[in-house]
C-alpha atoms as a PDB file:
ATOM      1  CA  UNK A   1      -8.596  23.652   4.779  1.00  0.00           C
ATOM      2  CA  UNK A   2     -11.891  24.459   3.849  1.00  0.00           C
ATOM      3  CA  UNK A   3     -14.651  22.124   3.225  1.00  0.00           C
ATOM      4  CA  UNK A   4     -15.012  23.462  -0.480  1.00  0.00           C
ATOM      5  CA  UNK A   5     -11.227  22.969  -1.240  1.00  0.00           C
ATOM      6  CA  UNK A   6     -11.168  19.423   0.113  1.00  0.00           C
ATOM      7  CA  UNK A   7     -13.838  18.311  -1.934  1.00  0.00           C
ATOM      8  CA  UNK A   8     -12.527  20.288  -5.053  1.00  0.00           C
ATOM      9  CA  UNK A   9      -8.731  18.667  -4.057  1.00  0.00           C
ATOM     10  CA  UNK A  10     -10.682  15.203  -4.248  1.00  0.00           C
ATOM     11  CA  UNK A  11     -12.300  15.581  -7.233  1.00  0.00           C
ATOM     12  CA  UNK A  12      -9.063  16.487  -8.672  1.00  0.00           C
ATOM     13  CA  UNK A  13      -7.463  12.968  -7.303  1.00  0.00           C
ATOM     14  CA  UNK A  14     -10.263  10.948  -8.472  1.00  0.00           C
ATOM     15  CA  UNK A  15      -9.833  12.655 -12.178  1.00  0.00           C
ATOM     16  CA  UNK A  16      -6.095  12.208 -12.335  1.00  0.00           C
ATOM     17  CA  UNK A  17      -6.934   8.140 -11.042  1.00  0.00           C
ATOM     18  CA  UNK A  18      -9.775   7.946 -13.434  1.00  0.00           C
ATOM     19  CA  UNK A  19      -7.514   9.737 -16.762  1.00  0.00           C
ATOM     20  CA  UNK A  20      -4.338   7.063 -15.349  1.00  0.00           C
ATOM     21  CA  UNK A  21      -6.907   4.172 -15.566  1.00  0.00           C
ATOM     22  CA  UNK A  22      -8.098   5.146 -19.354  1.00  0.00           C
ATOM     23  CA  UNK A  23      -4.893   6.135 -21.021  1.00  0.00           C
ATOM     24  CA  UNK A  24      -2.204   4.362 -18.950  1.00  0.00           C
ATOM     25  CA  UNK A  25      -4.024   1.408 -17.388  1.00  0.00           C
ATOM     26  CA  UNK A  26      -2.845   2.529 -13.891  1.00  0.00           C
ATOM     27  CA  UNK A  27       0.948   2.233 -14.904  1.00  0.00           C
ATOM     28  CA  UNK A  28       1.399   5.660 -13.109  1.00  0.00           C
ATOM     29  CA  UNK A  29      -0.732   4.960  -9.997  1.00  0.00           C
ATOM     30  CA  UNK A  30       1.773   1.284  -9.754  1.00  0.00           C
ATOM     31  CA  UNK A  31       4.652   3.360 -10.470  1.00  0.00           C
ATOM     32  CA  UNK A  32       3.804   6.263  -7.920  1.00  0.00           C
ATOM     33  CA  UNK A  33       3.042   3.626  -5.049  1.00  0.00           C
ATOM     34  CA  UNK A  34       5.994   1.224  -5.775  1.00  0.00           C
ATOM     35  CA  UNK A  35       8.086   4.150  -5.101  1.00  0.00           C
ATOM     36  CA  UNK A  36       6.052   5.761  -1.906  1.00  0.00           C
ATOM     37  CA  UNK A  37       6.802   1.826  -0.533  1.00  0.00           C
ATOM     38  CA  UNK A  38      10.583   2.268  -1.645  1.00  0.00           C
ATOM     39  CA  UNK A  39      10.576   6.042   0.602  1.00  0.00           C
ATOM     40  CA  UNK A  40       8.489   4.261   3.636  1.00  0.00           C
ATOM     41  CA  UNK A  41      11.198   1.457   4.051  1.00  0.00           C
ATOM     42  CA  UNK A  42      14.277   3.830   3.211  1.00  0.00           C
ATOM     43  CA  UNK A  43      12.903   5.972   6.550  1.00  0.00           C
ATOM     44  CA  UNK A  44      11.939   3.104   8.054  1.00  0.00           C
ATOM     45  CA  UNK A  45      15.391   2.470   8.326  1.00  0.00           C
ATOM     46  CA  UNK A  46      16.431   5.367   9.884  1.00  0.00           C
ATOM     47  CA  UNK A  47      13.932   5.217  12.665  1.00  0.00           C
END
């Protein structure tokens, strides 16, 4: 990965944070991390 596409990739993350914070007030962002928390502890438990 280039040093131009990460910065373009984060610019891209911050603008899909800042868009979820105005029109959704970061129901997505609680939504997307309740359910990376729900994948950690399902491996978890295969470990």
């Amino acid at each position: 990965m280039t040093n131009q596409l990460a910065i373009i990739l984060g610019f891209i993350i911050l603008i899909a944070l800042g868009l979820d914070y105005v029109f959704a007030d970061w129901a997505n962002t609680i939504f997307l991390g309740r359910k990376l928390n729900d994948l950690i502890e399902y491996l978890a438990f295969w470990r």
